[in-house]
Structures are given as structure tokens and as C-alpha cells.
Protein backbone atom coordinates (compact mmCIF):
# COMPACT_ATOMS: atom_id res chain seq x y z
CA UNK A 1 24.26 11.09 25.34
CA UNK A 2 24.28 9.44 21.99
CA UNK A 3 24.73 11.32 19.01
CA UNK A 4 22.82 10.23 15.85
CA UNK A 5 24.24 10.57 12.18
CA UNK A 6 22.14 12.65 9.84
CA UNK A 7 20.64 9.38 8.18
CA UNK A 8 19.63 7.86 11.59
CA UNK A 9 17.89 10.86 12.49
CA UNK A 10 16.12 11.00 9.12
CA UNK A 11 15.03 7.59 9.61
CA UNK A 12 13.62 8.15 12.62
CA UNK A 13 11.68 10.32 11.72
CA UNK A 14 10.44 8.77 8.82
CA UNK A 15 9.53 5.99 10.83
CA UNK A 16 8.04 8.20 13.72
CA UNK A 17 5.85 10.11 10.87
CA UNK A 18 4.39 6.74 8.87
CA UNK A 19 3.50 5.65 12.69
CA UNK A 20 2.04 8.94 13.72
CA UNK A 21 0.11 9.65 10.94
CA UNK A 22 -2.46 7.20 8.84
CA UNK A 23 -3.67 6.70 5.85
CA UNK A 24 -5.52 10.52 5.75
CA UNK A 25 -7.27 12.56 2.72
CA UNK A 26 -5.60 16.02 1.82
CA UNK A 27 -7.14 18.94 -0.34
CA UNK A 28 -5.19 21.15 -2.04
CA UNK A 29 -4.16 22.73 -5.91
CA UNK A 30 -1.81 21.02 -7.83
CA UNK A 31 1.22 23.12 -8.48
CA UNK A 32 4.79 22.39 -9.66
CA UNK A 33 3.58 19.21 -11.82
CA UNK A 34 6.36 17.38 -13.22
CA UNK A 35 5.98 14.09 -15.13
CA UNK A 36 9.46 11.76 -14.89
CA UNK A 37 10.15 9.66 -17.78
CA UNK A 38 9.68 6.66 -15.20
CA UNK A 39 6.03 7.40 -15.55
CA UNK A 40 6.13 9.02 -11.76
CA UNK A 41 4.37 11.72 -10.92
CA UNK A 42 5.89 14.63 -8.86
CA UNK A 43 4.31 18.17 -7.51
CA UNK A 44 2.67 20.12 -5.20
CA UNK A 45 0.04 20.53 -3.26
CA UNK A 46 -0.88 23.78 -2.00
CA UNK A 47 -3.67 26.17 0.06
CA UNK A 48 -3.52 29.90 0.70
CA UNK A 49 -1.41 29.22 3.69
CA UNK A 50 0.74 26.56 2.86
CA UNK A 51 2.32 23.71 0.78
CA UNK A 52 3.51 20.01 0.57
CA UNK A 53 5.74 17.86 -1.63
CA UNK A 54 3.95 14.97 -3.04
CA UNK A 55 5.47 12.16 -4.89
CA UNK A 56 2.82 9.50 -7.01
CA UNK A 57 4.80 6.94 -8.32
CA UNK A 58 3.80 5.33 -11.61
CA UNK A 59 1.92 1.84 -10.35
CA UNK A 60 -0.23 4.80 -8.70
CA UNK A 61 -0.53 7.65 -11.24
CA UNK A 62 -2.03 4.90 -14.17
CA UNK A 63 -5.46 4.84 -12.07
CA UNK A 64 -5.77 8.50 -12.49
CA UNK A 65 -8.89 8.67 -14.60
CA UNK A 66 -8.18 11.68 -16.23
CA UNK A 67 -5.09 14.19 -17.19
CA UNK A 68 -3.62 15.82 -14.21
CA UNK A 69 -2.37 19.15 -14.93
CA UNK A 70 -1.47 22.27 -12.77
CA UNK A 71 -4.37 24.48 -11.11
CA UNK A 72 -6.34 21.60 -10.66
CA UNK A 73 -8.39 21.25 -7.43
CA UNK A 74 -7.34 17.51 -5.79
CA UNK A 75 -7.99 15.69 -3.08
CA UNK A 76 -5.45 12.74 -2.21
CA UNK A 77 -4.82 10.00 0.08
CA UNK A 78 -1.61 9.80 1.37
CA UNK A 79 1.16 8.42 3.75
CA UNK A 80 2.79 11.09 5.71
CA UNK A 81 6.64 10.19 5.12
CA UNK A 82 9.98 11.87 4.77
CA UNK A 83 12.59 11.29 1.66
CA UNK A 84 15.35 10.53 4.19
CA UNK A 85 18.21 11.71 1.16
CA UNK A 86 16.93 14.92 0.97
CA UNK A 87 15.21 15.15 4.58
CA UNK A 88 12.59 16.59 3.00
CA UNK A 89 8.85 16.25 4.70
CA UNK A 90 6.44 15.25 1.42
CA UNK A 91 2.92 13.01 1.29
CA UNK A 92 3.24 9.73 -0.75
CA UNK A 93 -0.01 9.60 -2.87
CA UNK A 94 -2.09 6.48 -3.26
CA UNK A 95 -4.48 8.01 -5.07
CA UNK A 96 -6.44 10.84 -6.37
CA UNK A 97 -10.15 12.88 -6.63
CA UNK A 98 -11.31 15.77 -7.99
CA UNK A 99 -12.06 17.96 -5.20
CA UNK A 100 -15.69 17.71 -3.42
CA UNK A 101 -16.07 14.11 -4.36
CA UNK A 102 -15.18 12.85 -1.10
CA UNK A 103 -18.31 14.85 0.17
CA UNK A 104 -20.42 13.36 -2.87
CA UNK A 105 -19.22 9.53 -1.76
CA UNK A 106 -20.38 10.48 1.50
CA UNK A 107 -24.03 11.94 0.55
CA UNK A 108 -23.99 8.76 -1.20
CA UNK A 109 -23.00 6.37 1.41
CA UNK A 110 -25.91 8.33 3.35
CA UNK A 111 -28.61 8.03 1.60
CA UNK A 112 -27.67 4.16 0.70
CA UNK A 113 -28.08 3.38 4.23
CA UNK A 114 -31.13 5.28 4.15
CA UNK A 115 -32.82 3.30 1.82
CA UNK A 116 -31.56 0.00 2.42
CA UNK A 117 -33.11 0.32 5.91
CA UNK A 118 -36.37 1.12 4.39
CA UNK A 119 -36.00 -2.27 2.87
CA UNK A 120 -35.56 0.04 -0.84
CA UNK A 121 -33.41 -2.55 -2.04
CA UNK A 122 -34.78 -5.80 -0.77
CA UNK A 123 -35.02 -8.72 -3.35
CA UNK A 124 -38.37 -9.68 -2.21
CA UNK A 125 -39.83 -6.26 -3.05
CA UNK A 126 -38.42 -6.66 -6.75
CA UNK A 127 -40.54 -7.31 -9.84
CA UNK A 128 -40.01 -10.00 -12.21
CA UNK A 129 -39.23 -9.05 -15.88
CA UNK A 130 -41.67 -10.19 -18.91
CA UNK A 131 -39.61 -12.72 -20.80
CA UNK A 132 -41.51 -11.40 -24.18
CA UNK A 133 -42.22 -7.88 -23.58
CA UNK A 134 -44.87 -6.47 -26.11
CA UNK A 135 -43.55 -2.73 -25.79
CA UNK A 136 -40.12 -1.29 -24.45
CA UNK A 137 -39.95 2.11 -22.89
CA UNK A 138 -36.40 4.33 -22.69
CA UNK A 139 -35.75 6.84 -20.27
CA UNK A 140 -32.87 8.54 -21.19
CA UNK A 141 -31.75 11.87 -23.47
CA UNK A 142 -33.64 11.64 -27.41
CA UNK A 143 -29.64 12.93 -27.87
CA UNK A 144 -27.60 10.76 -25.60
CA UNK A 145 -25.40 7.86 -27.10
CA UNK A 146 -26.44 5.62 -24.67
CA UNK A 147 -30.57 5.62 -26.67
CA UNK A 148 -28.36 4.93 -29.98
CA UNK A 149 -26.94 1.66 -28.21
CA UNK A 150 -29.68 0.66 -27.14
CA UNK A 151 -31.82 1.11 -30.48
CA UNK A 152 -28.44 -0.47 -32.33
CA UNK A 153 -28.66 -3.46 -29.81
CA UNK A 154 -32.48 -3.90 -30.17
CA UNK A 155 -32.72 -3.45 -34.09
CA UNK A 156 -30.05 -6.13 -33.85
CA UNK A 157 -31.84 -8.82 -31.64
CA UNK A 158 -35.58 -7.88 -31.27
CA UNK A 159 -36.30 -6.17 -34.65
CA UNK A 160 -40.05 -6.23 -34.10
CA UNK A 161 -40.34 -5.08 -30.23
CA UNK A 162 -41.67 -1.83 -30.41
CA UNK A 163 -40.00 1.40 -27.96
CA UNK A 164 -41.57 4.08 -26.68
CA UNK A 165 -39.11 6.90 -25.56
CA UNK A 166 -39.90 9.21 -22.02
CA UNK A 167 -37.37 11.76 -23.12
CA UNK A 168 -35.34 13.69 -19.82
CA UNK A 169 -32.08 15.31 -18.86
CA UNK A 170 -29.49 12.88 -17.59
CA UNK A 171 -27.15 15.62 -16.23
CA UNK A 172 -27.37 18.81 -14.13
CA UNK A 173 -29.45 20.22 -11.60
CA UNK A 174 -32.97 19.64 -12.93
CA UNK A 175 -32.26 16.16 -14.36
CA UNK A 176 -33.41 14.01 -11.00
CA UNK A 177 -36.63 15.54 -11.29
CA UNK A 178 -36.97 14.97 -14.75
CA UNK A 179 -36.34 11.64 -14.46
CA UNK A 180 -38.82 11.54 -11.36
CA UNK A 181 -41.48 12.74 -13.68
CA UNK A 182 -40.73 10.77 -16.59
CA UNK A 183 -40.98 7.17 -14.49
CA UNK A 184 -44.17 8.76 -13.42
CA UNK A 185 -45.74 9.09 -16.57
CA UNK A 186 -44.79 6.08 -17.88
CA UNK A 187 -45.94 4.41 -15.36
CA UNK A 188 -49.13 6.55 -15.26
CA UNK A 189 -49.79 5.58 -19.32
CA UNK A 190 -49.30 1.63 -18.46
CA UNK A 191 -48.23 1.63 -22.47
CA UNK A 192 -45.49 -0.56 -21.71
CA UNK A 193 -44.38 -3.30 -19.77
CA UNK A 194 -40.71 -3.17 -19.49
CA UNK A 195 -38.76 0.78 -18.77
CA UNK A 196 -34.98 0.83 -19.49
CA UNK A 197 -33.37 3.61 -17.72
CA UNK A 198 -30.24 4.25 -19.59
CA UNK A 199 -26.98 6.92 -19.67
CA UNK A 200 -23.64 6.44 -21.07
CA UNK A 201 -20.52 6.71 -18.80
CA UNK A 202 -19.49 10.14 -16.96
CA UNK A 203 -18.01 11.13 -13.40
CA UNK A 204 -19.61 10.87 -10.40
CA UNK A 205 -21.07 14.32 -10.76
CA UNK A 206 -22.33 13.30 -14.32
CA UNK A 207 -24.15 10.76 -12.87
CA UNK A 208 -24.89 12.30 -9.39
CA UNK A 209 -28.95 12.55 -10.90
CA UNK A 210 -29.16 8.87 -10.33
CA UNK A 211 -27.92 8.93 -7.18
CA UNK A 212 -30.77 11.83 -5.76
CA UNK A 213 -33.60 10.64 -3.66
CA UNK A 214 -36.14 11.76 -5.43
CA UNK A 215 -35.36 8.93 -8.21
CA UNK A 216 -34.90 5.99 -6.21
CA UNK A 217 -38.30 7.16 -4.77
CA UNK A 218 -39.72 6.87 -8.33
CA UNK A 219 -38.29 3.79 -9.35
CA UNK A 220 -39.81 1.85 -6.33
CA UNK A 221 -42.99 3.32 -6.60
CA UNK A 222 -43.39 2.85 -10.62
CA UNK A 223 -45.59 0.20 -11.54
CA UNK A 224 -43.51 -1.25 -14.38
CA UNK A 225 -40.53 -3.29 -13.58
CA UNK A 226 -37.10 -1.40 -14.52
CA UNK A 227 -33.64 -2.13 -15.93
CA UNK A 228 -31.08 0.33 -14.93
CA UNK A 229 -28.30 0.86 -17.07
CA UNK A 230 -26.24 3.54 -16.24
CA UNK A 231 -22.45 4.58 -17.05
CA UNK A 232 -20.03 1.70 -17.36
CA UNK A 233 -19.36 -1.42 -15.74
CA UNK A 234 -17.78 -0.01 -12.69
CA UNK A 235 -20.14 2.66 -11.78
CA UNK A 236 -22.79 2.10 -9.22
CA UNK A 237 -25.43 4.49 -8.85
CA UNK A 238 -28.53 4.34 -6.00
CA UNK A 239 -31.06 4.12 -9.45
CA UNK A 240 -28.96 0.66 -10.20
CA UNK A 241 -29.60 0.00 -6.44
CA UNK A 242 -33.19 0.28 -6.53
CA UNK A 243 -34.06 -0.99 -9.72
CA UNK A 244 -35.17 -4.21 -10.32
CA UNK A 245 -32.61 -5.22 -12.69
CA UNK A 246 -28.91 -3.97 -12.56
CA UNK A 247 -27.05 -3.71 -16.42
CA UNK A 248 -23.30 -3.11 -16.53
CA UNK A 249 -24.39 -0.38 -19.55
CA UNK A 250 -26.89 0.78 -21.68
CA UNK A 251 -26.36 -2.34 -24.29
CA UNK A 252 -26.33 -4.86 -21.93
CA UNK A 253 -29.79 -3.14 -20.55
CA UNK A 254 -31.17 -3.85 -24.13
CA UNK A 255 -29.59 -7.19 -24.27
CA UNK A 256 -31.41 -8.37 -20.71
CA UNK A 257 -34.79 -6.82 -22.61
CA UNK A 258 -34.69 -8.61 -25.27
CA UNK A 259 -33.19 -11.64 -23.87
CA UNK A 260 -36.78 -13.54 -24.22
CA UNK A 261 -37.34 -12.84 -27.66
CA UNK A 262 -33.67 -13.05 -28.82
CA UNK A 263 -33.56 -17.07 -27.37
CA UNK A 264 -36.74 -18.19 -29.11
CA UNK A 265 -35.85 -16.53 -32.19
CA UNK A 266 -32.50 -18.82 -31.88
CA UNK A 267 -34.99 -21.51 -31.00
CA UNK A 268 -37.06 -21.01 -33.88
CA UNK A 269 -34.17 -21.04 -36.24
CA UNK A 270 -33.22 -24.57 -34.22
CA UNK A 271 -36.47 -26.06 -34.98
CA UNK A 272 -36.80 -24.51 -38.82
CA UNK A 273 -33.80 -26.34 -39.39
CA UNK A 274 -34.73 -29.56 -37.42
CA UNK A 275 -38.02 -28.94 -39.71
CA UNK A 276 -36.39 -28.35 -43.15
CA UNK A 277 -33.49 -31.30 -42.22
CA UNK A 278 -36.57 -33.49 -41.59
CA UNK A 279 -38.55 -33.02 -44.45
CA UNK A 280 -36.00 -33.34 -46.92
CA UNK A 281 -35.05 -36.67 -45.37
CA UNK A 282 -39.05 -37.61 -45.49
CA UNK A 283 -39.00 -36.45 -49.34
CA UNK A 284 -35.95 -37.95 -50.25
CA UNK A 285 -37.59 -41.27 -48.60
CA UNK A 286 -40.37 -40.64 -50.81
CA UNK A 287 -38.59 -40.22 -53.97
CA UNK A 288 -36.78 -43.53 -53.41
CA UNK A 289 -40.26 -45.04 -53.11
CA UNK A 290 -41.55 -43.95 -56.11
CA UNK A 291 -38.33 -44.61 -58.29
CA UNK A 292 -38.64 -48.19 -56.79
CA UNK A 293 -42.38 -48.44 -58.09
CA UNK A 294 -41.43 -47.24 -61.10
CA UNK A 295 -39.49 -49.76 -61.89
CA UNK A 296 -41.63 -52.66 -60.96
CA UNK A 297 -45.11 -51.07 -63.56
CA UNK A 298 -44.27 -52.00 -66.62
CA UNK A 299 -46.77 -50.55 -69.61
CA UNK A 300 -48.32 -53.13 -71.29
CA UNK A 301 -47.02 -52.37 -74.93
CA UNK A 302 -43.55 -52.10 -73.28
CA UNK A 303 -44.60 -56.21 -71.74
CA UNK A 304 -46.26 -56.71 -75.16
CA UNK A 305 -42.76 -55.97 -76.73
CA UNK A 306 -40.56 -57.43 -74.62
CA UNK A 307 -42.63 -60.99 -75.25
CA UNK A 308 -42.47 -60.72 -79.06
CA UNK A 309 -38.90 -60.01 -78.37
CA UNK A 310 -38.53 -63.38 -76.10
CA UNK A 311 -40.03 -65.31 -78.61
CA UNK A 312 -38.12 -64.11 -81.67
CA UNK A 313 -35.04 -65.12 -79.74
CA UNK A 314 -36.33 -68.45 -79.13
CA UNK A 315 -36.97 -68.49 -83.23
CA UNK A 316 -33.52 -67.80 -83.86
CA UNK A 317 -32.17 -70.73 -81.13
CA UNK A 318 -35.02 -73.20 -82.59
CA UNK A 319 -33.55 -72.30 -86.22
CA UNK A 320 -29.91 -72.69 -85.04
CA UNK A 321 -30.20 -75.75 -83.14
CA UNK A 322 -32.04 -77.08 -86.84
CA UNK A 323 -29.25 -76.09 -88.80
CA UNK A 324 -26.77 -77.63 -86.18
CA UNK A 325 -28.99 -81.17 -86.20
CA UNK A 326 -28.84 -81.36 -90.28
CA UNK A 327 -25.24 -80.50 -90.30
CA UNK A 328 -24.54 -83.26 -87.56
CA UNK A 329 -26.90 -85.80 -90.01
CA UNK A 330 -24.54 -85.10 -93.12
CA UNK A 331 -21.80 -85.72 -91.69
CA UNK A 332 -22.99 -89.08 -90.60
CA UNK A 333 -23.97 -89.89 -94.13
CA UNK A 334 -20.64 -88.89 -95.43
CA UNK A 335 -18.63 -92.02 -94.39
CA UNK A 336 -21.71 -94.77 -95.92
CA UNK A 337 -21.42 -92.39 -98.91
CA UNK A 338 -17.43 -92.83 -99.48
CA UNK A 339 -18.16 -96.62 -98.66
CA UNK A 340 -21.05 -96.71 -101.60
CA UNK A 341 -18.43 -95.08 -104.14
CA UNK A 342 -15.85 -97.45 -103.55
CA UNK A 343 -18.44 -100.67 -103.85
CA UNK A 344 -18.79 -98.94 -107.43
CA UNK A 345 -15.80 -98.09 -108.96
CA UNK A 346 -15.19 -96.52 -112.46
CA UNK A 347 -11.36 -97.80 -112.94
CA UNK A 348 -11.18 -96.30 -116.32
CA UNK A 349 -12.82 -93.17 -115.67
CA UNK A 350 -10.83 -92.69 -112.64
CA UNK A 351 -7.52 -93.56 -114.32
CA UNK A 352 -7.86 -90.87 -116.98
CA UNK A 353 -8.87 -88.56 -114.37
CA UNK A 354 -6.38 -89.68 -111.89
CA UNK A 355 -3.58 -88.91 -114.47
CA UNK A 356 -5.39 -85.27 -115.31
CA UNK A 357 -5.30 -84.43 -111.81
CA UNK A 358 -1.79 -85.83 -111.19
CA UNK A 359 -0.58 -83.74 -114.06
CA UNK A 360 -2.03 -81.20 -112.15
CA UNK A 361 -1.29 -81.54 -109.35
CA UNK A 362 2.64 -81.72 -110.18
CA UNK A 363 2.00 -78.20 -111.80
CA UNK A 364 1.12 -77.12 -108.89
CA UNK A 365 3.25 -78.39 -106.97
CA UNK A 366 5.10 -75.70 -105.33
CA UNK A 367 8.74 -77.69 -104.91
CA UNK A 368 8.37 -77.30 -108.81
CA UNK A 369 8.24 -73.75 -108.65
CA UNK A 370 11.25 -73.94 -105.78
CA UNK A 371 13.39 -76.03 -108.08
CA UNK A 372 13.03 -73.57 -110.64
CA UNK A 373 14.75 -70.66 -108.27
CA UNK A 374 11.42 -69.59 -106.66
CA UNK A 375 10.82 -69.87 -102.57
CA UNK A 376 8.18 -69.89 -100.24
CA UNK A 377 7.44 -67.05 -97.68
CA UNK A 378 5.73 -67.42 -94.43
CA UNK A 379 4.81 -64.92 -91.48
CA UNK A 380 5.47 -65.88 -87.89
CA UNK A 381 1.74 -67.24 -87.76
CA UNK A 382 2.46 -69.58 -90.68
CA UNK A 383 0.17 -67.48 -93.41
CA UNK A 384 2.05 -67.14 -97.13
CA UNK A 385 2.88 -63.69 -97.91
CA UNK A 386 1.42 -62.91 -101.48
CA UNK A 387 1.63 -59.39 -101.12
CA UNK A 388 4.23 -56.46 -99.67
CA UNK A 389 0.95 -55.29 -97.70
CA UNK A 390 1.43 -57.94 -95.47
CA UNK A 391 4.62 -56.65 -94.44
CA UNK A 392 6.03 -54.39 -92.22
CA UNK A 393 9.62 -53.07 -91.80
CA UNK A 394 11.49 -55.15 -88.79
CA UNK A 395 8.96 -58.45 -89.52
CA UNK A 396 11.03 -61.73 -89.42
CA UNK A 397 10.03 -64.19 -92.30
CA UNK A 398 10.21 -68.22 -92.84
CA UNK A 399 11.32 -68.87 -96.28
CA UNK A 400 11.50 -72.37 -97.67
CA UNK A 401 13.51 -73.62 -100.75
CA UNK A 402 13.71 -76.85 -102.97
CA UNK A 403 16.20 -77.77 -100.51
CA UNK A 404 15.79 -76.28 -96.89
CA UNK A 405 15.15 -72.80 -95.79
CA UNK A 406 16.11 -69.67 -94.25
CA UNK A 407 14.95 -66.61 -91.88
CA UNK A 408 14.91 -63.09 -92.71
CA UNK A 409 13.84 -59.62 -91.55
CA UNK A 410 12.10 -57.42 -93.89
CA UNK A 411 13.92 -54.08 -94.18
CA UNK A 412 11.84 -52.17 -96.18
CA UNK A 413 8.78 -52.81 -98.58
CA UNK A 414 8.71 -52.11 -102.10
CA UNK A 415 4.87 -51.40 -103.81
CA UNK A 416 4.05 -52.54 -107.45
């Protein structure tokens, strides 16, 4: 016979549990909870007769929805194992529900068949939403959050789309006939043409109203078409079923609403734009036009003007061009006039007068004044300086004597 160690007996039956016993559903209250620093989750679960280890390991205990404490009514689904260290019998938890939804999924799962063989949620029995609808009515709680989103989310996109609110319970026992009785009389009024049916998140027993029969008899047999929004993305309910429009929440029921009016206001903002861009471009064409006429009229005093002004100029060229001609005509005559002196000459005359000027002439005769000590001094352009204002400090001179000359550079100017 062979003998087994203690670990290959607890293996065994590890193995022969796991393969003996599925994935299964236990109720029980939590007891013992202890919460490992690995994020793990370990306690028990207990009835008035007995008790189980569970272990929840941390990949599995962050899809808890909500804090799990001791007391608490649960029901899990778990692998029947053994923790072969220990050789202790516990359930490995997968996951967790508060206690009687199981029985709530189920009701649920019921009357979904139900319906969908009745053809409930057929597309073909579905209305079409109004792309512009004139009036919007809510119904939902006057004190619910999910009416505020909605009015935040219209105000925001559809300003001028009026709402009409069919005020109900959204929670508790009398809230699926409520909302029964408000689809009714909305749809009895005919005041509006789109109905929003809206709540904010919750369990499944927060929502359970939209899940009764009694509503998803009322939605298909309202007249208006209706958006369901209910809860958050995630939760389903049998009003989103037989509605004619699912929303993921209350806003995004508000957004779907006002979807027609919210595009051809961005429309009309394209084409104001387009508009605006147009006519300044037609304007500024315009403008050009005119500035270009503009300058081709001329007033007739301002033509008037500009002639007198023409002909003035031509005055002063005919004047010029005179005063050029008789210029060019003495000049000629010089030459025969310098011929008709010399055909009669005044020798004596011009002697005496020839000696004055010669006199003259030597006493001005500036190698004279250089023989007497005196020089000559010239700028760089060749002009005589006659006066220290012509000089500046640094300026390099020409000066001539009786006999040759010199360069020099001023160093400083001395006034009178």
C-alpha cells in the first residue's frame, strides 16, 4: 500500500475539491474581516450552523463596489479549494453581492425574456426622435441630481428649448407606478414631443423601479418617443431596454435631445462667419473701387490749377532758354569786338595806362609781399586762408614763399 506524505495528500485533495466542485454562489455574513497590507482580503463567511474560510485576493477585492466590513450580508462566487500549507478547507472568492441580488438578476433576466418575446424591444417597433424638438419633457425627481444635469447640459446647448417636468419617485416601492402614471400623462397632454426619463447612478435595488413591468409597459405604449437615461454607463435597466433611445446617463440623455439644435446652431455660427468673412472681402473690394475712382475725377479748379501751373513752368523754360540764346550771342560778338579795338589803337593812351596798371600790378604782386618776409597760405582745396575761421586744429596747409614753400599742420587757432 503506498503511503502518501502530508503535502501529497493535501494536494490531492485540493485537486479532487477544484474538480468536484464548480464555480458555485455562497450566502453567508461576513465575519473575521481582515484587510492584508497586500491589498488581499481575508474572512469569514458564516450561517447559524456553520462557517468557511474565504480568501479574496487583491486583483479581486478592487471590483468590490462598495466597503466591505463585518456583519454584512454577502453572497460570493467561489472555487472550492484547500490551502495545502495549512490543510485548511476555505472558498477562493471571485467576486462579491450584496445578499438577494442574485434573486433580483434573476427577476430581471425573467422578465427580459418576457418582453423580448413580445417583440418589447424590437427596432422596428421604435420611434424616431424629432431632430428639433419644440418642447422637452423630464421624468425624473424635481430633487434628483440627475434633472440638474440635465437642465446644466440643456441651458448649455439648447438655451431656448423649452422643458416641461412630470415630477415622480425614482426609488422605493411606489416609484414604478409613479413613473407608470407620469409617462401616462405626458403622453395623455401631447405638450411635448420628446420625454427624457432620467436618474442618477445607484445599486441595483436603487434602480430596481426601472426594471418593474409595469414601466416597460408604459414606455411602449406612450405616444411620445423616449430617451432613457438611467444610472451610469454600466447599468442596464429593462426602461433602457424598451425605450427608444438608450443614454449612458442623464447628460448624455440631454445631449442626444438637443443634438438637432446644438449642430445647426454650430452650423449657423459656420455660415455667420462664411457670411461676415464674405462681406468684408466684398466691401473691402468696394473700397478699392472707389479709392481707384477717386483718383481718376479730378475737380475742375484743381485741372484749372494744375494748367496755369503747366504753363507758368513753360514761362520760366521759354525765359531761360532766352537768357541762354543772348548769352550764347555775346559771346560771339566778343572776339569781332577785341578784333575792332585792336584795328583802332590808342598807343599813347594805352602806354600811360599800361605803365599805371603795371605799377600796379607790381604792387600787387604777391612775390613782392613774399620778398618782404610775408607767405602765402593755401587749404588742401587750393582756397587762400585770409582768416583763422577757416581753420581747424589738425588741418594741413600749403604755404608758398619768395623762394619755394612748405607744409604745415595747424595746431591751434588764435582769434583777433
Amino acid at each position: 500500500m503506498e503511503i502518501l506524505t502530508v503535502s501529497d495528500l493535501n494536494r490531492l485533495a485540493r485537486a479532487s475539491l477544484e474538480r468536484e466542485f464548480p464555480l458555485l454562489w455562497v450566502a453567508g455574513e461576513v465575519s473575521n474581516l481582515m484587510r492584508a497590507s497586500s491589498g488581499h482580503y481575508y474572512f469569514t463567511l458564516k450561517d447559524a450552523a456553520a462557517q468557511v474560510r474565504c480568501a479574496m485576493f487583491r486583483s479581486r477585492a478592487l471590483s468590490v463596489p462598495w466597503k466591505l466590513e463585518n456583519g454584512q450580508q454577502v453572497e460570493a462566487r467561489a472555487l472550492v479549494t484547500l490551502y495545502e500549507s495549512r490543510g485548511e478547507f476555505q472558498l477562493n472568492v471571485e467576486a462579491l453581492r450584496r445578499a438577494g441580488l442574485g434573486r433580483l438578476y434573476e427577476a430581471f433576466l425573467r422578465l427580459k425574456d418576457k418582453l423580448a418575446a413580445e417583440g418589447c424591444f424590437d427596432e422596428a417597433r421604435k420611434r424616431a426622435l424629432p431632430r428639433f424638438p419644440r418642447r422637452l419633457g423630464i421624468v425624473t425627481s424635481p430633487g434628483a441630481a440627475a434633472l440638474r444635469d440635465v437642465v446644466v447640459a440643456l441651458r448649455r446647448r439648447a438655451p431656448h428649448l423649452p422643458v416641461v417636468v412630470y415630477p415622480t419617485l425614482v426609488q422605493g416601492g411606489e416609484a414604478a407606478g409613479q413613473i407608470a402614471d407620469a409617462l401616462d400623462i405626458a403622453g395623455r397632454r401631447g405638450e411635448c414631443d420628446l420625454l427624457l426619463l432620467v436618474r442618477g447612478g445607484g445599486s441595483l435595488e436603487d434602480l430596481w423601479p426601472f426594471n418593474e413591468e409595469i414601466v416597460a409597459r408604459a414606455i411602449a405604449a406612450c405616444p411620445l418617443p423616449i430617451i432613457a437615461g438611467i444610472g451610469h454607463e454600466t447599468d442596464i435597466t429593462i426602461a433602457d431596454l424598451a425605450a427608444d433611445r438608450r443614454a449612458a446617463t442623464p447628460t448624455a440623455a440631454a445631449e442626444i435631445a438637443s443634438a438637432g439644435w446644438f449642430e445647426a446652431g454650430r452650423e449657423m455660427a459656420a455660415l455667420h462667419d462664411q457670411l461676415r468673412a464674405g462681406m468684408h472681402r466684398r466691401l473691402e473690394g468696394q473700397m478699392q473701387r472707389i479709392d481707384w475712382l477717386g483718383r481718376r475725377l479730378v475737380h475742375p479748379a484743381a485741372r484749372l490749377a494744375a494748367t496755369r501751373q503747366r504753363a507758368a513752368h513753360l514761362a520760366d523754360r521759354l525765359a531761360a532758354a532766352g537768357q541762354r540764346l543772348l548769352a550764347r550771342r555775346r559771346q560771339a560778338l566778343t572776339p569781332w569786338t577785341l578784333r575792332l579795338a585792336r584795328v583802332r589803337p590808342n598807343i599813347e593812351g594805352n602806354r600811360t595806362r599800361l605803365e599805371r596798371l603795371s605799377a600796379s600790378l607790381e604792387a600787387l604782386n604777391p612775390r613782392a609781399a613774399l620778398a618782404r618776409g610775408y607767405a602765402l597760405a593755401r587749404l588742401p582745396d587750393g582756397q587762400l586762408v585770409r582768416s583763422q575761421r577757416q581753420l581747424t586744429a589738425g588741418l594741413v596747409l600749403e604755404l608758398r614763399f619768395a623762394e619755394g614753400g612748405a607744409e604745415t599742420i595747424v595746431r591751434k587757432t588764435i582769434p583777433d
